[in-house]
N, C-alpha and C. Protein backbone atom coordinates (compact mmCIF):
# COMPACT_ATOMS: atom_id res chain seq x y z
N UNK A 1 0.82 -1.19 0.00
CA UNK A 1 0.00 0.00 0.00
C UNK A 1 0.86 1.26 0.00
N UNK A 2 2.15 1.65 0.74
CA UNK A 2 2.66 2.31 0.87
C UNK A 2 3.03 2.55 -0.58
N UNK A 3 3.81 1.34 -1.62
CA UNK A 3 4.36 2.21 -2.46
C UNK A 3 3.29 2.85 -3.17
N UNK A 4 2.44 2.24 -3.58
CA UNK A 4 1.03 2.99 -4.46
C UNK A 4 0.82 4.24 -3.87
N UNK A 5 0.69 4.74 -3.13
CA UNK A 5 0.71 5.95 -2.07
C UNK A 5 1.91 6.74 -2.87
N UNK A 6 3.10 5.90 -2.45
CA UNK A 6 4.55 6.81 -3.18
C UNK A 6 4.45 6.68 -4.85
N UNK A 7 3.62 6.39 -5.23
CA UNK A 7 3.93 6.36 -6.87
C UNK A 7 2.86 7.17 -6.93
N UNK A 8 2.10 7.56 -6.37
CA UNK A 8 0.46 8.62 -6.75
C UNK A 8 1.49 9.65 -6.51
N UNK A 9 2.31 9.96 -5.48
CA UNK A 9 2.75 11.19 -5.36
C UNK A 9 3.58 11.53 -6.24
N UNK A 10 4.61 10.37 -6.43
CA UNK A 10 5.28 10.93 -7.91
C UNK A 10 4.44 11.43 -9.27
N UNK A 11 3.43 10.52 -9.66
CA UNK A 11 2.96 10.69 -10.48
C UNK A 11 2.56 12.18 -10.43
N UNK A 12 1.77 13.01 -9.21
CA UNK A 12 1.12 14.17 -9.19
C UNK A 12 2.34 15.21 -9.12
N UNK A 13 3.38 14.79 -8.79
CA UNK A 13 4.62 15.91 -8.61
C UNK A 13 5.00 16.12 -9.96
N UNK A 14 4.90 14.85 -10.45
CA UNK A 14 5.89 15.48 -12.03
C UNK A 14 4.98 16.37 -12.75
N UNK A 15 3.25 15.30 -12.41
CA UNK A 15 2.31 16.54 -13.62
C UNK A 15 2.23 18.08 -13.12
N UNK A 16 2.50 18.33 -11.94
CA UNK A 16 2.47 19.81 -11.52
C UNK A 16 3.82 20.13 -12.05
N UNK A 17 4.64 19.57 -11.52
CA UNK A 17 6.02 20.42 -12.34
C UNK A 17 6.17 20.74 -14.13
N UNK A 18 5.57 19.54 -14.62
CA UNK A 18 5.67 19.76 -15.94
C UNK A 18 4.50 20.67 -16.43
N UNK A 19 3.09 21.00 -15.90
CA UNK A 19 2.15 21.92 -16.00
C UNK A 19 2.47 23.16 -15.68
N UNK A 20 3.23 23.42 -14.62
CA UNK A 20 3.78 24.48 -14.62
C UNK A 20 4.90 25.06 -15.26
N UNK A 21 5.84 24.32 -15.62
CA UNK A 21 6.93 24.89 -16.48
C UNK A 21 5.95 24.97 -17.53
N UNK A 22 5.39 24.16 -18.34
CA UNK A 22 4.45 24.66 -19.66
C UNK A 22 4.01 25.90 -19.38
N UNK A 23 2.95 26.07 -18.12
CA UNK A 23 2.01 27.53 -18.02
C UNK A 23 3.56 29.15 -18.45
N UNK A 24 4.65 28.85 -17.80
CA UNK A 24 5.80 30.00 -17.53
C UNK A 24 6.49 29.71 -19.38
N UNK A 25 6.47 28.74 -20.03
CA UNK A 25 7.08 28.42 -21.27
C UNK A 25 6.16 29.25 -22.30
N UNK A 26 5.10 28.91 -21.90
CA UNK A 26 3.76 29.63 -22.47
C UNK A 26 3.83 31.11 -22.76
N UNK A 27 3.64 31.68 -21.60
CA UNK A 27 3.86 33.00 -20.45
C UNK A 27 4.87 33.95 -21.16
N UNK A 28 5.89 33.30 -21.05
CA UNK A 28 7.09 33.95 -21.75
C UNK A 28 7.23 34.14 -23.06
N UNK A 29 7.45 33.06 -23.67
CA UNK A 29 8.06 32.56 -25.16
C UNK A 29 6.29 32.98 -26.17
N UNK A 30 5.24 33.13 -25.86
CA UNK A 30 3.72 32.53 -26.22
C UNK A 30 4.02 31.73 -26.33
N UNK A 31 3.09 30.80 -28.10
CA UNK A 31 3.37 29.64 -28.36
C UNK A 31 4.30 29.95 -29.41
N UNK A 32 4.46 28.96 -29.94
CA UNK A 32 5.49 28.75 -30.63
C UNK A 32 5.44 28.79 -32.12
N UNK A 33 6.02 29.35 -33.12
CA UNK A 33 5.13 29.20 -34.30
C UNK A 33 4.05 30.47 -34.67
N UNK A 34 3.97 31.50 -33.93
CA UNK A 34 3.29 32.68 -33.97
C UNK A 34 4.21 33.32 -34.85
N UNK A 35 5.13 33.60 -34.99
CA UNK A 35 6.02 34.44 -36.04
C UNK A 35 7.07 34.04 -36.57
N UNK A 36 7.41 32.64 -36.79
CA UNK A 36 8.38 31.54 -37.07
C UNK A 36 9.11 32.68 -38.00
N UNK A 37 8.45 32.98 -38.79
CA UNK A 37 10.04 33.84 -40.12
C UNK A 37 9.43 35.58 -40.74
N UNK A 38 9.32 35.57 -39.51
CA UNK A 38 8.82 37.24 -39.72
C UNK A 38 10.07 38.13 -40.49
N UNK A 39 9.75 38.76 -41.39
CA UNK A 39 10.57 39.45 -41.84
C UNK A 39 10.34 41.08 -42.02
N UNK A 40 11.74 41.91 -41.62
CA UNK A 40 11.72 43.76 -41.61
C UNK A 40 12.37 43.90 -42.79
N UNK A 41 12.13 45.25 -42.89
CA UNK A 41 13.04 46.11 -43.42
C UNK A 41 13.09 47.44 -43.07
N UNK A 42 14.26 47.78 -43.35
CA UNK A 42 14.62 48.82 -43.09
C UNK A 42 15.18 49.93 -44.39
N UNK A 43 14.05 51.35 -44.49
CA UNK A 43 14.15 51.49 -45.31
C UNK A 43 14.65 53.16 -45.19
N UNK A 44 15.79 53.76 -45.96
CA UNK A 44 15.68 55.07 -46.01
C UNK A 44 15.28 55.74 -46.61
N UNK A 45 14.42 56.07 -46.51
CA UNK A 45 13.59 56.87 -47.04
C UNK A 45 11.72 57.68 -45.98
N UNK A 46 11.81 58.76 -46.14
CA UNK A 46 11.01 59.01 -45.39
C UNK A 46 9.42 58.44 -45.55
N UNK A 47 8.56 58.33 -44.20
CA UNK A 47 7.47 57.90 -43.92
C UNK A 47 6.80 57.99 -45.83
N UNK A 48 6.34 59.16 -45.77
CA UNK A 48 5.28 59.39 -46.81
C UNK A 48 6.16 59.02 -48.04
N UNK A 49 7.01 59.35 -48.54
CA UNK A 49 7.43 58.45 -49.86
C UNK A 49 7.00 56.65 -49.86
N UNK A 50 7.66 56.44 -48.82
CA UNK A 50 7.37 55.09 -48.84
C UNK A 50 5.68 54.65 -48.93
N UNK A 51 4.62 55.32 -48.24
CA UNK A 51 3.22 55.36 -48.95
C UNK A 51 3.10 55.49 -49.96
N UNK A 52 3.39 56.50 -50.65
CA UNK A 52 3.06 57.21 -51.90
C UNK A 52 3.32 55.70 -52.55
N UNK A 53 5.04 55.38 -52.54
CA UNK A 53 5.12 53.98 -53.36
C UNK A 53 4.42 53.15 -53.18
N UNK A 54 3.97 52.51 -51.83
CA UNK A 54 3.18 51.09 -52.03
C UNK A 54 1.80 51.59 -52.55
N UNK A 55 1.39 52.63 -52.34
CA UNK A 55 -0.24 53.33 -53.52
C UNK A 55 0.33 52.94 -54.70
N UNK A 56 1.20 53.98 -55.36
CA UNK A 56 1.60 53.49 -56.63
C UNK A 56 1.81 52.05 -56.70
N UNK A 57 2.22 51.07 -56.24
CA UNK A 57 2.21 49.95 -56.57
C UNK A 57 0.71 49.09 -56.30
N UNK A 58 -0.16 49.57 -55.30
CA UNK A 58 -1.05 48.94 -55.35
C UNK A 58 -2.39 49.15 -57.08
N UNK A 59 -1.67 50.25 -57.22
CA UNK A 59 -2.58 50.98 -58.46
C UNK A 59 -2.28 50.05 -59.80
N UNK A 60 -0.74 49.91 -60.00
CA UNK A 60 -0.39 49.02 -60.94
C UNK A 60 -0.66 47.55 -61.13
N UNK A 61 -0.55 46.81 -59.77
CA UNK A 61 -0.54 45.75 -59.59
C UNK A 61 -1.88 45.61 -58.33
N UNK A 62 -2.92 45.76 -58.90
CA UNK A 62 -3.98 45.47 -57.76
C UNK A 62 -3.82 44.18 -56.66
N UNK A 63 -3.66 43.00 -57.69
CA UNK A 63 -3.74 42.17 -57.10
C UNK A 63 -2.58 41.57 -55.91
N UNK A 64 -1.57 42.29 -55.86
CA UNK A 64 -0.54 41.99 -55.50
C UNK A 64 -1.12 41.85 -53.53
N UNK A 65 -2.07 43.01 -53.17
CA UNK A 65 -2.36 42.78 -52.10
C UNK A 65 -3.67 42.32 -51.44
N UNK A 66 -3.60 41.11 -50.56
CA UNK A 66 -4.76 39.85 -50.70
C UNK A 66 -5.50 41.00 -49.86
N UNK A 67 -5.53 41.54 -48.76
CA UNK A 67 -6.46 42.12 -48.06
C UNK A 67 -7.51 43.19 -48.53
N UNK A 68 -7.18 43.30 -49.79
CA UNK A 68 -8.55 43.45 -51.05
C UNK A 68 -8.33 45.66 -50.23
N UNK A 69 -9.17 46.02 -50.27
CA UNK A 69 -9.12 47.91 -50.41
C UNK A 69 -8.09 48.16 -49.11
N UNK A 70 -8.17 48.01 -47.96
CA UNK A 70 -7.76 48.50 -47.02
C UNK A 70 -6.01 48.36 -46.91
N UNK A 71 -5.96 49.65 -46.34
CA UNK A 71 -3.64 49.19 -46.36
C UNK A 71 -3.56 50.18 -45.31
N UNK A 72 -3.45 49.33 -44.69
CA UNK A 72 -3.00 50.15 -42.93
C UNK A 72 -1.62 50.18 -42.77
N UNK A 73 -1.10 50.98 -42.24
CA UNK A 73 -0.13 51.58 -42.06
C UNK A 73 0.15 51.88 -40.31
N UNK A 74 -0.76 51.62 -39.41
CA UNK A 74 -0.31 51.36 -38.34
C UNK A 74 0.17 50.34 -37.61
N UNK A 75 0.64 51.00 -36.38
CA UNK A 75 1.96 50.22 -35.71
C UNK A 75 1.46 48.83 -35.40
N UNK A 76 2.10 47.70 -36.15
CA UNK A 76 1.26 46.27 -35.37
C UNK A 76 1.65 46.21 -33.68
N UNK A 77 0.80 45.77 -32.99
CA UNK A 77 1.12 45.48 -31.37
C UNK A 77 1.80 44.35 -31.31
N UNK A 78 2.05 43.21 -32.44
CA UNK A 78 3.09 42.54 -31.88
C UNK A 78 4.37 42.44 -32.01
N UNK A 79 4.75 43.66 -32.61
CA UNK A 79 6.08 44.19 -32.84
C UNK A 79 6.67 43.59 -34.45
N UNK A 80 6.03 42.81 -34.86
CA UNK A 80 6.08 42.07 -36.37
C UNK A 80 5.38 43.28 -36.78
């Protein structure tokens, strides 16, 4: 009886330890796969030129951008 007793407790120690490192892995990192190959650039040239161009390019090449009329230009919150 005793060991069944000592193997319930192992069993419940590891799933809290490993539930909790997940919840702080989580926490920290998010998940994983949210921005796998995000890509910047860095461009010189000032704010409004760089509009003006992607207009001009959306004018030429409509289709080039899937999100159909709208082209936002504000700051994303997840830093991508």
């Amino acid at each position: 009886m005793r060991t069944l007793k000592f193997t319930i407790y192992v069993i419940l120690a590891v799933s809290f330890i490993f539930f909790v490192s997940e919840f702080f892995r989580r926490r920290v990192g998010a998940f994983a796969g949210s921005y796998p190959f995000a890509k910047t650039w860095k461009i010189k040239a000032p704010i409004n030129e760089v509009k003006e161009a992607i207009l001009d390019l959306k004018v030429t090449y409509p289709d080039i951008f899937v999100e159909g009329d709208s082209l936002l230009f504000a700051k994303d919150h997840t830093g991508y």
